[in-house]
N, C-alpha and C. Protein backbone atom coordinates (compact mmCIF):
# COMPACT_ATOMS: atom_id res chain seq x y z
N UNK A 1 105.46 98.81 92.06
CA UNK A 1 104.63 97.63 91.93
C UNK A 1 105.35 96.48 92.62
N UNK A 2 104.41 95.91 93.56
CA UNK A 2 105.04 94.82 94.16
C UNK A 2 104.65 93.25 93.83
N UNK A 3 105.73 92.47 93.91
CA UNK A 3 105.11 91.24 93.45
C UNK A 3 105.78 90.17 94.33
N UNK A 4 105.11 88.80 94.55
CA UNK A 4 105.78 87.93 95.38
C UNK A 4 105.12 86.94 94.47
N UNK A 5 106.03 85.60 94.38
CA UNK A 5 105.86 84.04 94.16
C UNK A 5 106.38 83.12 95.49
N UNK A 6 104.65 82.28 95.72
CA UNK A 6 104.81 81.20 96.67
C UNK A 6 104.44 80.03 95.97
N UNK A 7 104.82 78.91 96.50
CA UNK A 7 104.29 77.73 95.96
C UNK A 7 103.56 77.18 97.51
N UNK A 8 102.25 76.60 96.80
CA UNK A 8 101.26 75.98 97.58
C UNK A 8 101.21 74.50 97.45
N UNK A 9 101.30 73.77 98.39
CA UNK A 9 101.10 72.57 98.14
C UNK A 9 100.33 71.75 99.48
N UNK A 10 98.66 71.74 99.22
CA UNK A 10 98.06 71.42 100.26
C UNK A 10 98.08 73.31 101.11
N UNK A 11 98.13 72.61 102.62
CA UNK A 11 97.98 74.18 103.24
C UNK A 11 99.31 74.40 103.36
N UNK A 12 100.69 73.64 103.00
CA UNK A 12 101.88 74.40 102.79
C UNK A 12 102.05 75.07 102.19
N UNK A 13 102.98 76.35 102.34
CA UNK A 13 103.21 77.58 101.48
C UNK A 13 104.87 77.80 101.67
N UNK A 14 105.12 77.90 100.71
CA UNK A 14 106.79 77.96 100.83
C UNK A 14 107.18 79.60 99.94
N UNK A 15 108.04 80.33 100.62
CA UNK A 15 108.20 81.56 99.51
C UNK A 15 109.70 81.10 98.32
N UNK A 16 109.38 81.93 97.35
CA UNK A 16 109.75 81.36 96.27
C UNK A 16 110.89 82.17 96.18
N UNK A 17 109.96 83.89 95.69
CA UNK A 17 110.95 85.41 95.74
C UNK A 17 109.69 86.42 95.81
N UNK A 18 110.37 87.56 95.83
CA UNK A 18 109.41 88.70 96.19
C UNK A 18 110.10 90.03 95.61
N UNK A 19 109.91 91.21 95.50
CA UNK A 19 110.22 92.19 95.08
C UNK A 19 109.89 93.27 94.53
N UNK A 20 110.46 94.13 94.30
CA UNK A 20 108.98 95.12 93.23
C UNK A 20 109.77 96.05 92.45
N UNK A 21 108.89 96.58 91.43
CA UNK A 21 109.65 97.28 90.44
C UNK A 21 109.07 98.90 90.41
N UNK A 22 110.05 99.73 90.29
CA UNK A 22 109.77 101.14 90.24
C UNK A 22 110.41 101.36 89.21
N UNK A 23 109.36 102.22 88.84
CA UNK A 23 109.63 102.84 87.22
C UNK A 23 109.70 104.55 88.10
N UNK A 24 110.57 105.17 86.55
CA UNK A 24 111.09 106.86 87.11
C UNK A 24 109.91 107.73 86.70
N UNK A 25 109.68 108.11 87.61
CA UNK A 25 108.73 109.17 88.00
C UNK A 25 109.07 110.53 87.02
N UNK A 26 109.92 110.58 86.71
CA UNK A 26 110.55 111.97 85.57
C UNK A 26 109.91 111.24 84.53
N UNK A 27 109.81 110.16 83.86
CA UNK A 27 109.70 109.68 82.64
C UNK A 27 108.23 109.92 82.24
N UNK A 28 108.05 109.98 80.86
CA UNK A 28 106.37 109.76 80.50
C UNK A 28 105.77 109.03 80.94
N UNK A 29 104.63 109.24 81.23
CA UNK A 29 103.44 107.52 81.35
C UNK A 29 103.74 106.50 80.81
N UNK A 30 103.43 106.80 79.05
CA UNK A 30 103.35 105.87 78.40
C UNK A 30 104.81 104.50 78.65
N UNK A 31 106.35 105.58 79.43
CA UNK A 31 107.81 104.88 78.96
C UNK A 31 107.27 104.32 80.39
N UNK A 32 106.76 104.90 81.31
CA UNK A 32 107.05 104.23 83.09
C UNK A 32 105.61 102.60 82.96
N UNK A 33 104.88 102.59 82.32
CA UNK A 33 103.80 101.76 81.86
C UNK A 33 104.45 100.66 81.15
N UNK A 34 105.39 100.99 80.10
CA UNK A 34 106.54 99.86 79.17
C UNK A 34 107.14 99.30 80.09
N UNK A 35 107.60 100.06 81.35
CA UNK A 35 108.95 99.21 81.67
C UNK A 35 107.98 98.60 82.77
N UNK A 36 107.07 98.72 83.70
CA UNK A 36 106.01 98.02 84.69
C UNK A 36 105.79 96.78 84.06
N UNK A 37 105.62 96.82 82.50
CA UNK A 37 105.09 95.98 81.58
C UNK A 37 106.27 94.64 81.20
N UNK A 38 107.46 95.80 80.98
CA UNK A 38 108.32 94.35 80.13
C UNK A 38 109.14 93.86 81.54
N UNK A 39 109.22 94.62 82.84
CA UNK A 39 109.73 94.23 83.99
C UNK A 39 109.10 93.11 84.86
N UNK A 40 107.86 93.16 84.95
CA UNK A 40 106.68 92.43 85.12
C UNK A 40 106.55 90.53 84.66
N UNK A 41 107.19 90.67 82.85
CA UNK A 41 107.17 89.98 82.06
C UNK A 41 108.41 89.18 82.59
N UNK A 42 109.27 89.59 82.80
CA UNK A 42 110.61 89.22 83.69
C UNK A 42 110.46 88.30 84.60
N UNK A 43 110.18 88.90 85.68
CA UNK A 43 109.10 87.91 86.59
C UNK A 43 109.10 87.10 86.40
N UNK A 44 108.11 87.38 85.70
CA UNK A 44 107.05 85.78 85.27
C UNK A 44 108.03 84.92 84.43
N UNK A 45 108.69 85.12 83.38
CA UNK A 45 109.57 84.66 82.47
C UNK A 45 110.69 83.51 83.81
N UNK A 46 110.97 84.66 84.64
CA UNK A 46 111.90 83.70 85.48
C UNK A 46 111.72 82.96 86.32
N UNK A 47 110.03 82.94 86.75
CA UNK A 47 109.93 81.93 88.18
C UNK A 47 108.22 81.17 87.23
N UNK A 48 108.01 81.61 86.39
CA UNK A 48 107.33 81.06 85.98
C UNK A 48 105.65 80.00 86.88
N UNK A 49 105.23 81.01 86.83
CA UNK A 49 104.04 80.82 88.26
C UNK A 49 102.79 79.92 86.93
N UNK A 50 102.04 79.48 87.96
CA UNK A 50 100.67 78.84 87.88
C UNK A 50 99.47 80.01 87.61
N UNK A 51 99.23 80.23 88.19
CA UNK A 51 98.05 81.27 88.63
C UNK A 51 99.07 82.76 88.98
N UNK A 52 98.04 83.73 88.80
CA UNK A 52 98.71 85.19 89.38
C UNK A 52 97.16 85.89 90.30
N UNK A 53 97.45 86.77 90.99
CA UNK A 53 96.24 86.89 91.72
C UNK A 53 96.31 88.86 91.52
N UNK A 54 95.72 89.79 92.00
CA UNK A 54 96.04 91.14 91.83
C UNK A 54 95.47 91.30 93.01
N UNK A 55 95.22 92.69 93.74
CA UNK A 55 94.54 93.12 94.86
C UNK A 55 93.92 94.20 93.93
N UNK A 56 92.78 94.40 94.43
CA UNK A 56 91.43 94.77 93.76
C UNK A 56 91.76 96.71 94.42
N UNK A 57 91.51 97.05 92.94
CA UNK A 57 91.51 99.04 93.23
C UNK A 57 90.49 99.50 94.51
N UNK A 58 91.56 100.28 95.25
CA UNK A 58 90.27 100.78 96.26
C UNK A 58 90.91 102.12 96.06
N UNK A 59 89.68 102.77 96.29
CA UNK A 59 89.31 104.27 95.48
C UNK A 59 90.56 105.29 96.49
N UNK A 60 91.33 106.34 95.98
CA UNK A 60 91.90 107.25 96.79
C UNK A 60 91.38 108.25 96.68
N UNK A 61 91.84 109.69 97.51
CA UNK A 61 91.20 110.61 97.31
C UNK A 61 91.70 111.79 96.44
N UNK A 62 93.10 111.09 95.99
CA UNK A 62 93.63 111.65 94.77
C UNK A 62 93.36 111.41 93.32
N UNK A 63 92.55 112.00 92.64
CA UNK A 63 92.09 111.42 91.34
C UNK A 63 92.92 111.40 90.10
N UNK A 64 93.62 111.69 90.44
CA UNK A 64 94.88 111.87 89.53
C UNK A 64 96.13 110.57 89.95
N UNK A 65 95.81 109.99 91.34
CA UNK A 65 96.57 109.19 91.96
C UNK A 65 95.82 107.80 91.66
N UNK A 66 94.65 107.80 91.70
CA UNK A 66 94.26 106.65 91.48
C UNK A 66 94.12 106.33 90.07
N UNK A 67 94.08 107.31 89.31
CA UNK A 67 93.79 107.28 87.88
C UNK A 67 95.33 106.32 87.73
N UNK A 68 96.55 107.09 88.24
CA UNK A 68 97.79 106.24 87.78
C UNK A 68 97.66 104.89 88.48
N UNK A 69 96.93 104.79 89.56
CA UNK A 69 97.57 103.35 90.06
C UNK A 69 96.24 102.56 89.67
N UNK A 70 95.47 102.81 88.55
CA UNK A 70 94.59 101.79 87.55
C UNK A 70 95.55 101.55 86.52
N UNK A 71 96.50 102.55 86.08
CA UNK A 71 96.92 102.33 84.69
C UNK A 71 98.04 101.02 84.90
N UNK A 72 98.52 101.18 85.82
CA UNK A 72 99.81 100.29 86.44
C UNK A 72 98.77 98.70 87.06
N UNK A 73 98.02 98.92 87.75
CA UNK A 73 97.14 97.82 88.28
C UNK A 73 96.90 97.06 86.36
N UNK A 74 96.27 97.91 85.62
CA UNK A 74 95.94 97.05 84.11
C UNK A 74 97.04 96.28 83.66
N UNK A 75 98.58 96.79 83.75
CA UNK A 75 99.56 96.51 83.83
C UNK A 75 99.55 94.98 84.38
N UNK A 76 99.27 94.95 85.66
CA UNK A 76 99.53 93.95 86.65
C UNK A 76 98.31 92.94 86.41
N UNK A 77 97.37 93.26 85.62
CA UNK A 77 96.33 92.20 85.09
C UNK A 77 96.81 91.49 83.54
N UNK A 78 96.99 92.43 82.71
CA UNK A 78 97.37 92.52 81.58
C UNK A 78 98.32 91.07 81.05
N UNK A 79 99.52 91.80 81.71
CA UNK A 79 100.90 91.28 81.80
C UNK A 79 100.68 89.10 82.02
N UNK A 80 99.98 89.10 83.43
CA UNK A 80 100.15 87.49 82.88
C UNK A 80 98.76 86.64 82.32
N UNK A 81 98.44 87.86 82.01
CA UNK A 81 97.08 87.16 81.48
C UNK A 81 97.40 86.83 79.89
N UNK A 82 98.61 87.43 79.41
CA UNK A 82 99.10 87.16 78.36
C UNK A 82 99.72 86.49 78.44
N UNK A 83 100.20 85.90 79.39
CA UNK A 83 101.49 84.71 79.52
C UNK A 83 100.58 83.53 79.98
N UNK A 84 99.10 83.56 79.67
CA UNK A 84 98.39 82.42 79.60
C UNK A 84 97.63 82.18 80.75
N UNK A 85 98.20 82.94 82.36
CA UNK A 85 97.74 82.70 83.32
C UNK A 85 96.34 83.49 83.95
N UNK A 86 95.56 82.73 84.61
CA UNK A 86 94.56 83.10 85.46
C UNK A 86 94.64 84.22 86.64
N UNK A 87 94.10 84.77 86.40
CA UNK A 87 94.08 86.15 87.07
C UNK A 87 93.12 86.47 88.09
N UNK A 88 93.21 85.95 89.47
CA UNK A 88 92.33 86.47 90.17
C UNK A 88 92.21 87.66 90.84
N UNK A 89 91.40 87.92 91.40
CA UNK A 89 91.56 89.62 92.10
C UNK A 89 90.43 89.57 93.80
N UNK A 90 91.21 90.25 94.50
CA UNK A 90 91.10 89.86 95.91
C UNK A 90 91.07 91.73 96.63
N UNK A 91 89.78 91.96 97.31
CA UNK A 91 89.36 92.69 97.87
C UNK A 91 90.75 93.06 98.88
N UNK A 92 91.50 94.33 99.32
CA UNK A 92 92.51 94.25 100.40
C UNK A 92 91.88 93.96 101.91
N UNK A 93 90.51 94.32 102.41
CA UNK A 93 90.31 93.73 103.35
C UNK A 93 90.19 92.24 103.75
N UNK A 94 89.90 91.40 102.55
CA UNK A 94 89.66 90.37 102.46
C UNK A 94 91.61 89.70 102.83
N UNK A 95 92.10 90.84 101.93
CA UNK A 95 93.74 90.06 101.91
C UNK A 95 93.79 90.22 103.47
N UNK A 96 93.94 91.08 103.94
CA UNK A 96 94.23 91.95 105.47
C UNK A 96 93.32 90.38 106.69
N UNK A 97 92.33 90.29 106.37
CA UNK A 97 92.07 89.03 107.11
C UNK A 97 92.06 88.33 107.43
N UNK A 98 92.68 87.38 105.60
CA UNK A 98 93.56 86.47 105.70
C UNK A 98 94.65 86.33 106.28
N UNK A 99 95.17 87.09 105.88
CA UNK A 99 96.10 87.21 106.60
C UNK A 99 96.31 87.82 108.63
N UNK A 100 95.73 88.19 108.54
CA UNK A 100 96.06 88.49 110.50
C UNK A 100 94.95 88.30 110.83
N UNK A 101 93.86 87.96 110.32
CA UNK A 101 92.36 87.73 111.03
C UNK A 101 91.77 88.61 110.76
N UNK A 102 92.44 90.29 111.05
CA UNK A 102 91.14 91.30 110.92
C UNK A 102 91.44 91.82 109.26
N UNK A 103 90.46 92.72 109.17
CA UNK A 103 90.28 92.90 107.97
C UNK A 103 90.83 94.79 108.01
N UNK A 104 91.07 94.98 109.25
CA UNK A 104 91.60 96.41 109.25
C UNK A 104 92.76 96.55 110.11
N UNK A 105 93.75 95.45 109.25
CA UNK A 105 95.09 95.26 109.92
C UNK A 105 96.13 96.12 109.59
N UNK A 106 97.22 96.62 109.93
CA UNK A 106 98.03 97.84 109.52
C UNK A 106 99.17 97.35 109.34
N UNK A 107 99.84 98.02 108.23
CA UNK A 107 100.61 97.02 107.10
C UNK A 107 102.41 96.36 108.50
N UNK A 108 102.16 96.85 109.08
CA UNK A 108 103.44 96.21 110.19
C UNK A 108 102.64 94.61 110.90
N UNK A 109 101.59 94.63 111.12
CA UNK A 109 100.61 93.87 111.43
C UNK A 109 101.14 92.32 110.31
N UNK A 110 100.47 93.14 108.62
CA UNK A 110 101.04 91.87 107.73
C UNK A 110 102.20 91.71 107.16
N UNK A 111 103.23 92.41 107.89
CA UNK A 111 104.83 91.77 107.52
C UNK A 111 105.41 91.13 108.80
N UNK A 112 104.51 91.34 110.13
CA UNK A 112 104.69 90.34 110.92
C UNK A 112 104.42 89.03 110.92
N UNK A 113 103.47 88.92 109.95
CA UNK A 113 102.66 87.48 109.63
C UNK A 113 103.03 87.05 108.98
N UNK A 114 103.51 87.88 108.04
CA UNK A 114 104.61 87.21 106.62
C UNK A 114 105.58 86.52 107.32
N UNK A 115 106.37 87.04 108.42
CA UNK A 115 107.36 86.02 108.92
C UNK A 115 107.19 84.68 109.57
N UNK A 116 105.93 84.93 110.03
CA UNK A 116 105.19 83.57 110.32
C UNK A 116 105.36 82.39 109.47
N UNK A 117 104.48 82.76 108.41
CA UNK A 117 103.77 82.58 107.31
C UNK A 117 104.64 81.73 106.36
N UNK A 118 105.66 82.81 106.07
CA UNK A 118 107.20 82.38 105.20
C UNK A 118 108.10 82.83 106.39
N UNK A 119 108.61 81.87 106.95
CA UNK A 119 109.84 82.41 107.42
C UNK A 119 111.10 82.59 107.09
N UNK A 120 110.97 81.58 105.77
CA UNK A 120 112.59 81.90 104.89
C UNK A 120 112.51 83.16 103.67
N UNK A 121 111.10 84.06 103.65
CA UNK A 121 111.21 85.13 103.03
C UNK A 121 112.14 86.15 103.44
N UNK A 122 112.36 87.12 102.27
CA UNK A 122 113.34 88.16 102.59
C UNK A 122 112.33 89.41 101.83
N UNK A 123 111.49 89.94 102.78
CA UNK A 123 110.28 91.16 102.05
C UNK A 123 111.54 92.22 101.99
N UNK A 124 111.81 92.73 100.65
CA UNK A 124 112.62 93.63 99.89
C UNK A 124 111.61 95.12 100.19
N UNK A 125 110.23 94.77 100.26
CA UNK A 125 109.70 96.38 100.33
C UNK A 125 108.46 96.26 101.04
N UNK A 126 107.63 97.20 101.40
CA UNK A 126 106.37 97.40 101.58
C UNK A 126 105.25 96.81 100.51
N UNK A 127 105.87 96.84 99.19
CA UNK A 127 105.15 96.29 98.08
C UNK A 127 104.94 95.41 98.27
N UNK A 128 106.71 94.73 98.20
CA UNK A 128 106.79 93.28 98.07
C UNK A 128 105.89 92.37 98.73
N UNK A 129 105.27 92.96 100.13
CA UNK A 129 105.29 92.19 101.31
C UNK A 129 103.56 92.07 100.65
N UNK A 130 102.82 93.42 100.21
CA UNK A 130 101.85 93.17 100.04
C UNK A 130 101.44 92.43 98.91
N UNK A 131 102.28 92.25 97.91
CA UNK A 131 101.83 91.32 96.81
C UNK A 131 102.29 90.00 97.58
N UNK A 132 102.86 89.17 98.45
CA UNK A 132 102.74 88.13 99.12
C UNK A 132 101.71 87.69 99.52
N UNK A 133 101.08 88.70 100.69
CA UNK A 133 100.06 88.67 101.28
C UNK A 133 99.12 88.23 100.79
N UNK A 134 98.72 89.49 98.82
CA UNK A 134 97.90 88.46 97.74
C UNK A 134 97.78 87.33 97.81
N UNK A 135 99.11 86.85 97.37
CA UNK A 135 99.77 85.24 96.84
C UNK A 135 99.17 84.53 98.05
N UNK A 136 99.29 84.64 99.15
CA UNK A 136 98.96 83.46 100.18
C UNK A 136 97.54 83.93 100.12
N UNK A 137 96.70 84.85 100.00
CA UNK A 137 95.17 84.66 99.97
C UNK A 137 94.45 83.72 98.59
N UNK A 138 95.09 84.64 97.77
CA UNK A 138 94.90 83.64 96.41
C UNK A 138 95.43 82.36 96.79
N UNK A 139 96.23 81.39 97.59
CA UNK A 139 96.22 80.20 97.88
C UNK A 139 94.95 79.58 98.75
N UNK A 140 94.89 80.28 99.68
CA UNK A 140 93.78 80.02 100.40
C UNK A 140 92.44 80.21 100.02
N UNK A 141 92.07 81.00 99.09
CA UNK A 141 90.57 81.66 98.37
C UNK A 141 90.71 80.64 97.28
N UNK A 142 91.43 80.17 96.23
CA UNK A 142 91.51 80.01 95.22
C UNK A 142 90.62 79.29 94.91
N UNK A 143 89.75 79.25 93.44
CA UNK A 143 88.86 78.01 93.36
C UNK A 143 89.18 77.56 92.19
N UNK A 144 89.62 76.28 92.10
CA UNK A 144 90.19 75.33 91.12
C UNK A 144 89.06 75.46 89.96
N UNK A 145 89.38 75.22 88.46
CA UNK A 145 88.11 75.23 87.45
C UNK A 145 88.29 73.98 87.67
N UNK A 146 86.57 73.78 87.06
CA UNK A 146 86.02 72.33 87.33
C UNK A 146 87.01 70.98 86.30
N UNK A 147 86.99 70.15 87.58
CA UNK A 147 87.35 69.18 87.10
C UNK A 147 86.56 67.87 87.10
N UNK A 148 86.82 66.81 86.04
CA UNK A 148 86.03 65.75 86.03
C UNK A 148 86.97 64.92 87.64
N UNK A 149 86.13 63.93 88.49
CA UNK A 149 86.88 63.14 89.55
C UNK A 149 88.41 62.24 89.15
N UNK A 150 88.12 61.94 88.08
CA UNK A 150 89.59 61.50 87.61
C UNK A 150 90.70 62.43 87.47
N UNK A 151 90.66 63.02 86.77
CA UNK A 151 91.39 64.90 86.90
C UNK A 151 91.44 65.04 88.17
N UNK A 152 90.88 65.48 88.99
CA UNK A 152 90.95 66.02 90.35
C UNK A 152 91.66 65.18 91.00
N UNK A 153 91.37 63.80 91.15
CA UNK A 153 92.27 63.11 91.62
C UNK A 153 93.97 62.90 91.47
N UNK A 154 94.06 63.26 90.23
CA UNK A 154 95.03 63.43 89.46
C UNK A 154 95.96 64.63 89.72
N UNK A 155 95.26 65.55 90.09
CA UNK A 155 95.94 66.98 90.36
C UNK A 155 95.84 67.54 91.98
N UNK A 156 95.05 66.75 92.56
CA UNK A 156 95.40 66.68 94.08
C UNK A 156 96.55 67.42 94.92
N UNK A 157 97.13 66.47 94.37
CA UNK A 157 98.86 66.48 95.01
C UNK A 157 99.84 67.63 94.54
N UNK A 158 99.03 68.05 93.36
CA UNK A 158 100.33 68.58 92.72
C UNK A 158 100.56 70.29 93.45
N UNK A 159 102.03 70.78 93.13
CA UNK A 159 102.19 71.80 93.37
C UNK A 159 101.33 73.24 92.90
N UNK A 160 100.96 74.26 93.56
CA UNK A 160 100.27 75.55 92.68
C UNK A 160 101.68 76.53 92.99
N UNK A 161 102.06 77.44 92.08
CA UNK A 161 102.86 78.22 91.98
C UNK A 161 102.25 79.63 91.85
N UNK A 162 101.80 80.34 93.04
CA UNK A 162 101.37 81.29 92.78
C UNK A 162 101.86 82.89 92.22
N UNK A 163 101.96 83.71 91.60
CA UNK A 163 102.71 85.29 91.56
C UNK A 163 101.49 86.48 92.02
């Protein structure tokens, strides 16, 4: 499971950290699901984000493969939706566009852009790079809940901390 924190401010994007967590493949479901879970919580505990965004399940042709990477994805919804935060979820072509324009970009494509993008990032994995990719779409897609014009005015300026 991969995860990245950027902070947004306006159309600036600054990277925060990035990384991802693997749980052991020998272990039960239920123990590799705990540690996705309390590792996850970590995260968040230490960089402490605004918003969290997910990339939306697209179907494999392993049903046994996708079955696990829903249980771990619930994980990755779950997790900061309990820590209070908003949870959006973002189609991967949609991420793939945002990011390089096309929507059937190939993952060397968006860790080239990542360097663009963030150039003081350090992408630790293939994961990592794609839960970034999230993070900067969820900056760019994001839609603020409604605010009264005084509020809005008020929160303008301020920083978004995305995971």
């Amino acid at each position: 499971m991969g995860w990245g924190v950027i902070e947004s401010e306006g159309t600036r994007l600054s990277f925060v950290a990035c990384g991802s967590i693997h749980s052991d493949g020998e272990t039960a479901l239920s123990e590799r699901l705990r540690y996705l879970h309390q590792q996850l919580s970590h995260v968040i505990e230490a960089h402490w984000p605004h918003e969290a965004a997910v990339e939306e399940t697209f179907v494999n042709r392993d049903p046994q493969g996708t079955l696990k990477l829903g249980q771990a994805r619930g994980i990755a919804l779950v997790v900061p939706a309990l820590a209070g935060l908003t949870v959006a979820e973002y189609a991967a072509n949609l991420v793939k566009k945002t990011i390089t324009g096309t929507g059937h970009a190939e993952k060397h494509q968006i860790s080239a852009m990542l360097k663009i993008l963030l150039p003081k990032s350090h992408v630790t994995s293939p994961d990592a790079a794609d839960a970034l990719a999230v993070a900067i779409t969820h900056a760019h897609h994001r839609r603020p809940a409604r605010l009264d014009a005084a509020l809005a005015k008020a929160v303008a300026g301020t920083k978004v901390r995305t995971a």
